[in-house]
N, C-alpha and C. Protein backbone atom coordinates (compact mmCIF):
# COMPACT_ATOMS: atom_id res chain seq x y z
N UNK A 1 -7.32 33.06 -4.14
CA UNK A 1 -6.82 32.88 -5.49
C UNK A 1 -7.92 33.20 -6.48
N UNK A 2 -7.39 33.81 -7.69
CA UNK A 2 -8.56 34.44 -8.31
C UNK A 2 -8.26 32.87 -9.83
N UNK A 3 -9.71 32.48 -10.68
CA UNK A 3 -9.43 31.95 -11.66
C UNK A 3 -9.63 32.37 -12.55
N UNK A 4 -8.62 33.14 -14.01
CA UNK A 4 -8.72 34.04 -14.94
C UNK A 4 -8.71 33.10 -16.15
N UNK A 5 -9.27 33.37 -17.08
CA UNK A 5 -9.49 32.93 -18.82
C UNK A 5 -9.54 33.83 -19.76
N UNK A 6 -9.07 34.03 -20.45
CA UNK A 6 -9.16 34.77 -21.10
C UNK A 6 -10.54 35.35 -22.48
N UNK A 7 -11.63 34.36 -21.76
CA UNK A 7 -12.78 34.74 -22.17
C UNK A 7 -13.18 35.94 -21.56
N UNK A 8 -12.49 36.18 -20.95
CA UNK A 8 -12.67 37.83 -20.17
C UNK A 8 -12.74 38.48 -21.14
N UNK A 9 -11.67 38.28 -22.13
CA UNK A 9 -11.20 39.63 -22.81
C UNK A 9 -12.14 39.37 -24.35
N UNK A 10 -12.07 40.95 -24.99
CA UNK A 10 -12.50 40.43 -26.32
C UNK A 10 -11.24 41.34 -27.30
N UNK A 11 -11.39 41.25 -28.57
CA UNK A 11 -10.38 41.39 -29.07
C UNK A 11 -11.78 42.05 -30.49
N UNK A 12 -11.06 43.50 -31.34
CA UNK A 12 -11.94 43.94 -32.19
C UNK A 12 -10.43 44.66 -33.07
N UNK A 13 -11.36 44.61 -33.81
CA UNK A 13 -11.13 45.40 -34.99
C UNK A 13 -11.63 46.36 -35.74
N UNK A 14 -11.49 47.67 -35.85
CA UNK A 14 -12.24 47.98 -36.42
C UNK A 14 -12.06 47.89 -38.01
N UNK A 15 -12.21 46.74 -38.59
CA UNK A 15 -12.48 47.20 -40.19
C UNK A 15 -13.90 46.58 -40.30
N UNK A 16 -14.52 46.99 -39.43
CA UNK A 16 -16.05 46.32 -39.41
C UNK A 16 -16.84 46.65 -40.42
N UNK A 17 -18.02 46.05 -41.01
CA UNK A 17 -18.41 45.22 -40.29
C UNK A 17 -17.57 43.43 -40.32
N UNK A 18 -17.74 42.64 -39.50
CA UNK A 18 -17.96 41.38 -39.23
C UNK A 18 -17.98 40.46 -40.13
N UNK A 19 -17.31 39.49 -40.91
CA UNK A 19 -18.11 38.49 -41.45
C UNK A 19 -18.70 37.79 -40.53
N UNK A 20 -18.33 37.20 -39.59
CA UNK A 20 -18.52 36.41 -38.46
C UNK A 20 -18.53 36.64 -36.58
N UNK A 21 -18.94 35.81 -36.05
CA UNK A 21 -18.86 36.26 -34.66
C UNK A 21 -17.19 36.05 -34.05
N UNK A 22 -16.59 36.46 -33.35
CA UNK A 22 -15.56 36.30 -32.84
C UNK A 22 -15.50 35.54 -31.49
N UNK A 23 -15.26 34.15 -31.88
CA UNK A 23 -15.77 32.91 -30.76
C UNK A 23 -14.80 33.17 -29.65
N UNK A 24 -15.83 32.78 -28.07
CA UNK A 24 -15.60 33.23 -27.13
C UNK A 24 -14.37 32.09 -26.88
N UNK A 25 -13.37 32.20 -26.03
CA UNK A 25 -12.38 31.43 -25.63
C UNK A 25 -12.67 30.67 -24.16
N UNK A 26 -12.81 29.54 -24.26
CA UNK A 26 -12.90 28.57 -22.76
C UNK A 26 -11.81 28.49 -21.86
N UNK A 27 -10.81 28.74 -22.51
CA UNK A 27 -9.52 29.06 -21.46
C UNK A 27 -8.31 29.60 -22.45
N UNK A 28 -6.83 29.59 -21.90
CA UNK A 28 -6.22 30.00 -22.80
C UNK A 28 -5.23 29.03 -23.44
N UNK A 29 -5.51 27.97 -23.36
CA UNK A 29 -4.82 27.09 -24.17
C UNK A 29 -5.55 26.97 -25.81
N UNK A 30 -6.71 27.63 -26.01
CA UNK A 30 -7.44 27.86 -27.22
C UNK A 30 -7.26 29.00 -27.45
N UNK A 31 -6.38 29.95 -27.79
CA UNK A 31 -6.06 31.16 -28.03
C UNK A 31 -7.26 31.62 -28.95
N UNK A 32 -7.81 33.51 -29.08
CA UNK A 32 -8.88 33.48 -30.00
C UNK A 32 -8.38 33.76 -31.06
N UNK A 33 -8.94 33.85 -32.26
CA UNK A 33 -8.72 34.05 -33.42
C UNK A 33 -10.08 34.27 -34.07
N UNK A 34 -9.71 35.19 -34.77
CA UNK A 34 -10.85 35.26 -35.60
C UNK A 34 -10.79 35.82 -36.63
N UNK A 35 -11.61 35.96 -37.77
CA UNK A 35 -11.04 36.57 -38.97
C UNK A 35 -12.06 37.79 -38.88
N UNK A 36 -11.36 39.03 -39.60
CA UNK A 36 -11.97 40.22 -39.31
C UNK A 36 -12.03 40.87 -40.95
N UNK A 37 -13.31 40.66 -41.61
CA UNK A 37 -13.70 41.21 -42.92
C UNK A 37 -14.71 41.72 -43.09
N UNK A 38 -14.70 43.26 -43.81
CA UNK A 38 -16.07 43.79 -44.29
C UNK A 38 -16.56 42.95 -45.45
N UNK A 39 -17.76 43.80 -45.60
CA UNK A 39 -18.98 43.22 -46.76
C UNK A 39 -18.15 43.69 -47.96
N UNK A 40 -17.19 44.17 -48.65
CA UNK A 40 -16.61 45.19 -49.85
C UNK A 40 -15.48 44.13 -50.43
N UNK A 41 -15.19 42.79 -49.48
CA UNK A 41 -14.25 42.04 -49.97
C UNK A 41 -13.04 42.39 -49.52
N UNK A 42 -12.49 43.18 -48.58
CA UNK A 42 -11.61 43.99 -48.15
C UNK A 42 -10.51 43.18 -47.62
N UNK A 43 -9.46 43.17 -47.66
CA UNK A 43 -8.17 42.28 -47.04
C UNK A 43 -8.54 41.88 -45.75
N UNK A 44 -8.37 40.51 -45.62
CA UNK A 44 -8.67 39.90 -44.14
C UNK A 44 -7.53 40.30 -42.68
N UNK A 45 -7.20 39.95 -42.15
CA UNK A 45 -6.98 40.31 -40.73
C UNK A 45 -7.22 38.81 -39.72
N UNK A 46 -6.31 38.33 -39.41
CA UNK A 46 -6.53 37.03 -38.48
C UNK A 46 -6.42 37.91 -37.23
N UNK A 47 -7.17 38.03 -35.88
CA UNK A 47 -6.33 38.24 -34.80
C UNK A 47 -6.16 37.25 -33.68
N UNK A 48 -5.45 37.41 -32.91
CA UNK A 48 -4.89 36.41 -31.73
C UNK A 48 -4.65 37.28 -30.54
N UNK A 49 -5.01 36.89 -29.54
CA UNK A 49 -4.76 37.00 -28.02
C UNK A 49 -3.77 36.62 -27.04
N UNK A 50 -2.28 36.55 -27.04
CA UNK A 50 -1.77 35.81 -26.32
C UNK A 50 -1.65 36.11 -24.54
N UNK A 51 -1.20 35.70 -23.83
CA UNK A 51 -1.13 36.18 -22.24
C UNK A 51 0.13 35.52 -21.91
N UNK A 52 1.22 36.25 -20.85
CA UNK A 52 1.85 35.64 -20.04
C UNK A 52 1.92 36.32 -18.87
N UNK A 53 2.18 35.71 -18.24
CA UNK A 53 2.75 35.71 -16.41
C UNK A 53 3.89 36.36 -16.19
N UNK A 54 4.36 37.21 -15.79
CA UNK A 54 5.90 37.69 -15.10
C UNK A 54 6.25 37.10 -14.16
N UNK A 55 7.06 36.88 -14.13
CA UNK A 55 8.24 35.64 -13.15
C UNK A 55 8.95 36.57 -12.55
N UNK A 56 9.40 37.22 -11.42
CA UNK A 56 10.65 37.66 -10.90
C UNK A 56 11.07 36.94 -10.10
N UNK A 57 12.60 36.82 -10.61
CA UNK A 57 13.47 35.65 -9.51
C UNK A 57 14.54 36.89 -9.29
N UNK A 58 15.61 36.04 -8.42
CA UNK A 58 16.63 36.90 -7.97
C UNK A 58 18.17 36.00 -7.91
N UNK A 59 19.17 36.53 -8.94
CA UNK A 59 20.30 35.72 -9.25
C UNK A 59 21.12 35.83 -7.71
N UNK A 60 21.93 35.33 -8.24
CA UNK A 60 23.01 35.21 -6.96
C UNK A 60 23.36 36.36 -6.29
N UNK A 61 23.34 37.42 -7.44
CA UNK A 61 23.73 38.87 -6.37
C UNK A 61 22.77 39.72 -5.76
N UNK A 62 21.99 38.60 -5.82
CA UNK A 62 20.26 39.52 -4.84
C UNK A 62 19.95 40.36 -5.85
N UNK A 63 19.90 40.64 -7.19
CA UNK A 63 19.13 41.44 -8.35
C UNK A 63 18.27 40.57 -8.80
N UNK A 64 16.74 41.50 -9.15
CA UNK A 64 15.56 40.85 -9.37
C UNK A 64 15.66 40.91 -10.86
N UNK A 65 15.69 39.69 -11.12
CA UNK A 65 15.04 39.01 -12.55
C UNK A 65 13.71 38.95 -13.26
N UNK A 66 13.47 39.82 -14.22
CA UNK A 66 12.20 39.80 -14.60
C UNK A 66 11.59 38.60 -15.85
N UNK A 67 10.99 37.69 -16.19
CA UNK A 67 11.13 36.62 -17.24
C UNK A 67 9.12 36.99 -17.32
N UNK A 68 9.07 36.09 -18.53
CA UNK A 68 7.65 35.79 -18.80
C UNK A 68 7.63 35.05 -19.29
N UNK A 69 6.49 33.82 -18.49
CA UNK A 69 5.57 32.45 -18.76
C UNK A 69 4.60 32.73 -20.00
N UNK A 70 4.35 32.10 -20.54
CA UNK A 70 3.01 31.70 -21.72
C UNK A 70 2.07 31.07 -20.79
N UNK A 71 1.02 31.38 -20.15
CA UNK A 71 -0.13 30.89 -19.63
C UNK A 71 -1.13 30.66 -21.13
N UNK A 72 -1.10 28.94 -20.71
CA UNK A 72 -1.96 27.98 -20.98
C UNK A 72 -2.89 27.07 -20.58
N UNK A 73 -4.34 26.59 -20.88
CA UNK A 73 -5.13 26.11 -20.02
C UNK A 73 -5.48 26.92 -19.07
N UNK A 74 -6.18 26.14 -17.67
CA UNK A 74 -6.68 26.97 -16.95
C UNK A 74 -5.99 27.43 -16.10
N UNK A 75 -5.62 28.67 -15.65
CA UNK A 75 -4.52 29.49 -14.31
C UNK A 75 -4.92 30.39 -13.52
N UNK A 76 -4.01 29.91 -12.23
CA UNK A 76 -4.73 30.60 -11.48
C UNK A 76 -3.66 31.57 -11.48
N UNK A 77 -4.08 33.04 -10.60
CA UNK A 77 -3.56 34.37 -10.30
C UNK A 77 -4.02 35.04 -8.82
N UNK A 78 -3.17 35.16 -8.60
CA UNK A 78 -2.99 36.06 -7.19
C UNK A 78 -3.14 37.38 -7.72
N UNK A 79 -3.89 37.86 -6.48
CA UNK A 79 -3.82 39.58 -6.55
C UNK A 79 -1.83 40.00 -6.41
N UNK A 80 -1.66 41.04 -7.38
CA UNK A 80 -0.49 41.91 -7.51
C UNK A 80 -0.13 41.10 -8.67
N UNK A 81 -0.56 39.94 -9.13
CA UNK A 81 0.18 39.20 -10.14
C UNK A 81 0.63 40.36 -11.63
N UNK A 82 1.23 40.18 -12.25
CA UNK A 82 1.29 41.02 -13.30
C UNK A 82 1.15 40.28 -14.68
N UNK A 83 0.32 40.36 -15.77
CA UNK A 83 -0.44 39.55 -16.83
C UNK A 83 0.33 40.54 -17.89
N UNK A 84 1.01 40.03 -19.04
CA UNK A 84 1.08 41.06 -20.32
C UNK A 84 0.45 40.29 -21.36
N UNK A 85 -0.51 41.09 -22.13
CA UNK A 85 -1.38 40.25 -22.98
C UNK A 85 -0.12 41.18 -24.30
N UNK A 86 -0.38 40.16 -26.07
CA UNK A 86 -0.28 40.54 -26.78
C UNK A 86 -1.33 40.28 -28.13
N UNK A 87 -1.97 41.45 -28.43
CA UNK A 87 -2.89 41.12 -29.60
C UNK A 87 -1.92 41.06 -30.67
N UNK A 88 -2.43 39.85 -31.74
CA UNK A 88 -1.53 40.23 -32.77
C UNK A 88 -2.65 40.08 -34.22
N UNK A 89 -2.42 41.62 -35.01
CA UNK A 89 -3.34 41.21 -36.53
C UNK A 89 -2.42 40.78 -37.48
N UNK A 90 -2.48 39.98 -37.98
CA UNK A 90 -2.05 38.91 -39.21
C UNK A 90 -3.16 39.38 -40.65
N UNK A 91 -2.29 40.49 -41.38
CA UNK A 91 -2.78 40.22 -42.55
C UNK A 91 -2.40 39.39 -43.29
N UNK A 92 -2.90 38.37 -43.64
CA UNK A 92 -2.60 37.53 -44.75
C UNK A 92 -2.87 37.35 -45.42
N UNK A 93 -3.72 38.08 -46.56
CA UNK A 93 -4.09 38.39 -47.93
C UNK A 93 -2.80 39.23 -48.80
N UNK A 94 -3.68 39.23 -49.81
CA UNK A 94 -2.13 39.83 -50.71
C UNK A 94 -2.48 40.98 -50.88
N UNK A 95 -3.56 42.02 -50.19
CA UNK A 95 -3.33 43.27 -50.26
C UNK A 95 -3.14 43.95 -48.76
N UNK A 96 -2.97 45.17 -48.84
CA UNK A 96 -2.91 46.32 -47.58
C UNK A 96 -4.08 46.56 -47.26
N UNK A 97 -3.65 46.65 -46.12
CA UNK A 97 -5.15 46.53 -44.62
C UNK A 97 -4.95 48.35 -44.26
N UNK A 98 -5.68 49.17 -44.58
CA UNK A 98 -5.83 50.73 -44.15
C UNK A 98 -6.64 50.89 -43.02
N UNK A 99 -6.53 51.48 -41.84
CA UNK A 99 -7.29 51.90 -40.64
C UNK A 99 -7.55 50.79 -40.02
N UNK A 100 -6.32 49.90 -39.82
CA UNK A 100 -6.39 48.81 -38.68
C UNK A 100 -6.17 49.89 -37.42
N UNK A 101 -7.48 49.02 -36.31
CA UNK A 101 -7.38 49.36 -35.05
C UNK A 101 -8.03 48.68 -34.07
N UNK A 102 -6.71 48.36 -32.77
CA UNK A 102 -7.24 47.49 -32.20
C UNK A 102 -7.89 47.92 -30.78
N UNK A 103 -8.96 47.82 -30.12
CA UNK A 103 -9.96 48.38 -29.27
C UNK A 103 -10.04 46.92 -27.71
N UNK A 104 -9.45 47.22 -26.37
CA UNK A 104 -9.09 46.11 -25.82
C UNK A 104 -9.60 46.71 -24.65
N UNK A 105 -10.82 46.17 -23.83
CA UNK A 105 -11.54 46.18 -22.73
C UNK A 105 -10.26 45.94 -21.17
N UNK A 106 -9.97 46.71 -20.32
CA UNK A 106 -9.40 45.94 -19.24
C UNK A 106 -10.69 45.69 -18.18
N UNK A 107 -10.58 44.08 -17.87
CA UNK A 107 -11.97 43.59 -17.29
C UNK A 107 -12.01 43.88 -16.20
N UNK A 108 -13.13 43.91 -15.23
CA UNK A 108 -12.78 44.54 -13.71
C UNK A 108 -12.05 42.79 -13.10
N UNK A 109 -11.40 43.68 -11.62
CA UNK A 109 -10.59 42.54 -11.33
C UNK A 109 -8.86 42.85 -12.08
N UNK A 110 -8.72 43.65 -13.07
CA UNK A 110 -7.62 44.15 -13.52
C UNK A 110 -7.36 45.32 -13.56
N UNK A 111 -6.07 45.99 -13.22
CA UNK A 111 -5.59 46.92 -13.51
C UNK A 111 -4.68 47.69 -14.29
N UNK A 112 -4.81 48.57 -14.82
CA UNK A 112 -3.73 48.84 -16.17
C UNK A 112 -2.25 48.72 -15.55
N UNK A 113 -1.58 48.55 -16.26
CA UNK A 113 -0.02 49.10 -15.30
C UNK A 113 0.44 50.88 -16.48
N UNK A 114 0.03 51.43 -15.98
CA UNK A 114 0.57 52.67 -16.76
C UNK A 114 2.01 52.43 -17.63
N UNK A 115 1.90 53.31 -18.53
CA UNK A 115 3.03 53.10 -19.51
C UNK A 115 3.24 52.16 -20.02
N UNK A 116 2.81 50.94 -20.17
CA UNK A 116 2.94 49.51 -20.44
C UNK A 116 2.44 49.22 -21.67
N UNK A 117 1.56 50.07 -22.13
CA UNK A 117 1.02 49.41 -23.60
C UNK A 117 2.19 50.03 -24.65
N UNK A 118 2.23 49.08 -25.45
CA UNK A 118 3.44 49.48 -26.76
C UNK A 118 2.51 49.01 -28.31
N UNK A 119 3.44 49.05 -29.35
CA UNK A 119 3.36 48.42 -30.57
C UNK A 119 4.59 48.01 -31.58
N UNK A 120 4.46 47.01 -32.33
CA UNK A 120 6.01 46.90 -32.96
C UNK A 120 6.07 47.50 -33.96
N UNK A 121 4.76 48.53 -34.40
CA UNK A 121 5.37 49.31 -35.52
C UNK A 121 4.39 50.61 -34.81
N UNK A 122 3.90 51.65 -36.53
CA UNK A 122 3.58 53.10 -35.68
C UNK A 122 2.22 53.00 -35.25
N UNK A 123 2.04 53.73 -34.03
CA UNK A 123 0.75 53.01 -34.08
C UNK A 123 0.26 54.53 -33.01
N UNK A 124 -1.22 54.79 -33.03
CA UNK A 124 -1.40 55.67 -31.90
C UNK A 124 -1.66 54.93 -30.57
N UNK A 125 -1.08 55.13 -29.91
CA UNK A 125 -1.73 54.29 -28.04
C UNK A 125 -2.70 55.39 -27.82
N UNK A 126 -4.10 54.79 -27.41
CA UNK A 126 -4.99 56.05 -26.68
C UNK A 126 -5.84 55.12 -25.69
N UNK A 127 -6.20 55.85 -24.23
CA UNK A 127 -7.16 55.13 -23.63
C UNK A 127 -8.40 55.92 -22.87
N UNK A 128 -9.17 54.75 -22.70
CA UNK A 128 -10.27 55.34 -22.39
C UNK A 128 -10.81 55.30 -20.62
N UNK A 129 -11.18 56.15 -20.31
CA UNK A 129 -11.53 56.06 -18.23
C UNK A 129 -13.22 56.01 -18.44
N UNK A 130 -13.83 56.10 -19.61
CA UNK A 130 -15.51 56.03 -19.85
C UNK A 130 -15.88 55.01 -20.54
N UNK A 131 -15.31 53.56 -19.98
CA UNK A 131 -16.05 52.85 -20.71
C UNK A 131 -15.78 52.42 -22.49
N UNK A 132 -15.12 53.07 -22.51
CA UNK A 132 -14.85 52.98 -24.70
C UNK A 132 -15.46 53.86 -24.95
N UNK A 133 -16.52 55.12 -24.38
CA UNK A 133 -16.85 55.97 -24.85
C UNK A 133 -15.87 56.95 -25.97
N UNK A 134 -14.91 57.52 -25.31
CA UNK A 134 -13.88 58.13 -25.72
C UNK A 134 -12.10 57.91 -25.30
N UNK A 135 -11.29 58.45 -26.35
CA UNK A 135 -10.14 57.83 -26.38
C UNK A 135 -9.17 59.10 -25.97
N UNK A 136 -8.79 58.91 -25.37
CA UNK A 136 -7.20 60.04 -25.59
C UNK A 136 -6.09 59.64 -25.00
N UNK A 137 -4.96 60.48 -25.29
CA UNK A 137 -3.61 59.83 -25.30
C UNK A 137 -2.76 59.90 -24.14
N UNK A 138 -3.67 61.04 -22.62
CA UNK A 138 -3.43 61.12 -21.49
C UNK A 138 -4.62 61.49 -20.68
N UNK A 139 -5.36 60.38 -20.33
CA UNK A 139 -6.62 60.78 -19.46
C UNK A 139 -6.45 61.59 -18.15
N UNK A 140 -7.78 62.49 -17.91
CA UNK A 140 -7.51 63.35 -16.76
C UNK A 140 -8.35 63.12 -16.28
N UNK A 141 -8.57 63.48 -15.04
CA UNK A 141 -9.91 63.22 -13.81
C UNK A 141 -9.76 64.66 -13.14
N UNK A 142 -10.64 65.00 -13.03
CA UNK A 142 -10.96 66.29 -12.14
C UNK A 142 -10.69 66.07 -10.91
N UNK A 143 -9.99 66.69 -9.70
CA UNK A 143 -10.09 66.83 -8.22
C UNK A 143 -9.99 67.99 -7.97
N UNK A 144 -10.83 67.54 -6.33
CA UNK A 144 -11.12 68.79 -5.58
C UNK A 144 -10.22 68.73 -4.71
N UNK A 145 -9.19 69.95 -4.59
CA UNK A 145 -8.11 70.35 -3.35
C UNK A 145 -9.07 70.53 -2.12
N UNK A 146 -8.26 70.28 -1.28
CA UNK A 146 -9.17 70.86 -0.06
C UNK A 146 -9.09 72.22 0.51
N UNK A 147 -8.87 73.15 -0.64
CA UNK A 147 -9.28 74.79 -0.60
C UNK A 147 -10.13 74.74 -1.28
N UNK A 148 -11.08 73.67 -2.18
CA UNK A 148 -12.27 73.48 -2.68
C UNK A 148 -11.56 73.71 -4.23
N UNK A 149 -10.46 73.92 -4.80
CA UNK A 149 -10.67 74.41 -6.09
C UNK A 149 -10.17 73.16 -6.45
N UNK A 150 -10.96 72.75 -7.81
CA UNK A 150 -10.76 71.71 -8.99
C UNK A 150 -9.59 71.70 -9.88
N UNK A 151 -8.89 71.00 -10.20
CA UNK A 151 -8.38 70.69 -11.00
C UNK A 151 -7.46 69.55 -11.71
N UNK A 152 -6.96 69.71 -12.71
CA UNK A 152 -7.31 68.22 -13.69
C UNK A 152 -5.50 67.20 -13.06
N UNK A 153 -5.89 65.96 -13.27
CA UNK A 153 -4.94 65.49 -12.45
C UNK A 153 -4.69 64.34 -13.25
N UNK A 154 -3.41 64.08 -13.65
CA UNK A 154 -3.41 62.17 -14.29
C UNK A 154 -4.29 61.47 -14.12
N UNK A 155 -5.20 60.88 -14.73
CA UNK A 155 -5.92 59.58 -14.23
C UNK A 155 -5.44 58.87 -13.68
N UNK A 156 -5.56 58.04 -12.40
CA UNK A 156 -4.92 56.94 -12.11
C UNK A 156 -4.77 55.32 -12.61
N UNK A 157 -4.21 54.80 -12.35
CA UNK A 157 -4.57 53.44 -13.25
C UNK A 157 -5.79 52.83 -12.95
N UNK A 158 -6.13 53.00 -11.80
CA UNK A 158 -7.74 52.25 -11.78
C UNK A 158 -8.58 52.46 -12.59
N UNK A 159 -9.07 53.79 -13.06
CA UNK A 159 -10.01 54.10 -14.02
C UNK A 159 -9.49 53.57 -15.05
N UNK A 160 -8.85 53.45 -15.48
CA UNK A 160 -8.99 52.93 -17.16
C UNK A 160 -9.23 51.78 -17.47
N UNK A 161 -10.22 51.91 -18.19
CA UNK A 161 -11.09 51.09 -18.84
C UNK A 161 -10.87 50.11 -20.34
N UNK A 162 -10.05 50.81 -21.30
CA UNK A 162 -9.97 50.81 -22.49
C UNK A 162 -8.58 51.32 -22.73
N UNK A 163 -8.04 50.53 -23.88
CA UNK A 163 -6.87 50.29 -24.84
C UNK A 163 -7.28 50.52 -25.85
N UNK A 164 -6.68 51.58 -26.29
CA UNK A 164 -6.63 51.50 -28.00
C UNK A 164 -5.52 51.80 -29.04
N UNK A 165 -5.03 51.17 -30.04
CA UNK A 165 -4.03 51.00 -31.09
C UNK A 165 -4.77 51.13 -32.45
N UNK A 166 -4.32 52.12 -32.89
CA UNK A 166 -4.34 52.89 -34.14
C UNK A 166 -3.43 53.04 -35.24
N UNK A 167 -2.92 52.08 -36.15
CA UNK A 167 -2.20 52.22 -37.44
C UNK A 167 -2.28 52.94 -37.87
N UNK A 168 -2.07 54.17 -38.17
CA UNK A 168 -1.90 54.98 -39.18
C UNK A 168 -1.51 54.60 -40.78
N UNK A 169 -0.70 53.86 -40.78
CA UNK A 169 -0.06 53.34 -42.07
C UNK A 169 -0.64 51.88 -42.42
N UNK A 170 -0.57 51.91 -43.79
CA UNK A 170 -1.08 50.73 -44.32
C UNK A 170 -0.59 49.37 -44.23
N UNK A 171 -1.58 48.48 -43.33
CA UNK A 171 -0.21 47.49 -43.38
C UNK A 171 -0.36 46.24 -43.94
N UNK A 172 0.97 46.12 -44.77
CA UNK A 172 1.14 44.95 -46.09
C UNK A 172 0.52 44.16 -46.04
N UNK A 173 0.47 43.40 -46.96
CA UNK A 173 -0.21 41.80 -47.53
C UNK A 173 0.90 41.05 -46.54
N UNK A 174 0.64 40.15 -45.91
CA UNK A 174 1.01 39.34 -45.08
C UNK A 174 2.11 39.76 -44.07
N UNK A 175 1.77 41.04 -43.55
CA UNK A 175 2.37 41.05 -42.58
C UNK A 175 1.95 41.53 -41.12
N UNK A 176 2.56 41.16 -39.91
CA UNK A 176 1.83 41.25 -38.45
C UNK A 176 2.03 42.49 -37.62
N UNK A 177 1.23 43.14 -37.17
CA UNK A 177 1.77 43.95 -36.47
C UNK A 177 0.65 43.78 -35.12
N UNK A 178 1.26 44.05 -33.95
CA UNK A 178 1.06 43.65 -32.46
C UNK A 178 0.97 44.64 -31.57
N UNK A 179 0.30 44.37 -30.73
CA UNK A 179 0.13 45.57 -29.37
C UNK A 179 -0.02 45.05 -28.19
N UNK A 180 1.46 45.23 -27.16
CA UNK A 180 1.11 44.76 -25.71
C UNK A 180 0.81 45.66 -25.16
N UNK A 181 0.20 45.09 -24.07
CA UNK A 181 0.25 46.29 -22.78
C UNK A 181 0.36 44.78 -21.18
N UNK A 182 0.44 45.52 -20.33
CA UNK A 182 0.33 44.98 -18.50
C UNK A 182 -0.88 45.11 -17.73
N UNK A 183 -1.36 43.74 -17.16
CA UNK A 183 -2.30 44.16 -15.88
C UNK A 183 -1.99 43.71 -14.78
N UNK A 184 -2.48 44.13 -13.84
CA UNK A 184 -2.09 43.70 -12.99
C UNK A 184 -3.33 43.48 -12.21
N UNK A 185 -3.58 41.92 -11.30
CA UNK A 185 -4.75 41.49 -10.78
C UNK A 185 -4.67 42.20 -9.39
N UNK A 186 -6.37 42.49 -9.24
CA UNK A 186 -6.94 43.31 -7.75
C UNK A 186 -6.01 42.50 -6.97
């Protein structure tokens, strides 16, 4: 049994810099939050971390039921388990937040579930297989056929490293916009 917290994860923004540090989380019944403001006075940004568990049961006619738990406090996880986190930014100032973007580490011990990351409004999805080095919107990995010649192939879900959500549009004085995605434990 593996024991997960969500101090694993960190949660950014870029409208940096920082007023403050973004306090680490002891488990997940303390969800993080933190407020995210430059030095210019710039509209604030609350963000939050949530996590749940996928449940599959199976009704009476032997069809699998998919549901999701809110994991709180400390939990444990089995390998294959499947985790959907949701970041959510909360502007709550009375102006528009321009070039919100949210930047989300998958920790080792997790795996992406492909296709799984979304947003509730427009947003770019891009990820990264280097670490956060760089972002794009379908990672490739080079392989070698065994006639020796190279070429570029889906990344698989193991490599990826990095989540990223990109607003394009400005978003209002007090309103939320969110980005899930799926992992799934080694």
């Amino acid at each position: 049994m593996k024991r997960l917290t969500i101090a694993a994860f960190s949660v950014a923004a870029l409208l940096v810099p920082f007023s403050g540090v973004i306090p680490g989380v002891p488990n997940l019944g303390t969800m993080t939050n933190a407020i995210a403001q430059n030095i210019q006075k710039q509209p604030m940004v609350k963000l939050q971390l949530g996590a749940e568990k996928q449940v599959l049961t199976k009704d009476v006619q032997g069809k699998t039921k998919t549901t999701w738990k809110a994991l709180q406090g400390q939990v444990t996880v089995q390998p294959g388990d499947v985790l959907r986190y949701t970041l959510t930014g909360q502007n709550f100032s009375d102006r528009a937040v321009n070039n919100l973007a949210f930047n989300q580490p998958i920790p080792k011990g997790m795996v992406f579930v492909l296709k799984s990351a979304n947003a509730n409004t427009n947003a770019k999805i891009t990820y990264s297989i280097d670490g956060g080095r760089s972002f794009v919107e379908n990672p490739k990995v080079k392989v070698t056929l065994p006639s020796g010649k190279v070429e570029e192939k889906p990344a698989p879900a193991e490599v990826y490293t990095h989540i990223s959500w990109k607003f394009p549009n400005a978003i209002a004085a007090k309103t939320t916009v969110n980005g899930t995605y799926e992992l799934r434990v080694r």
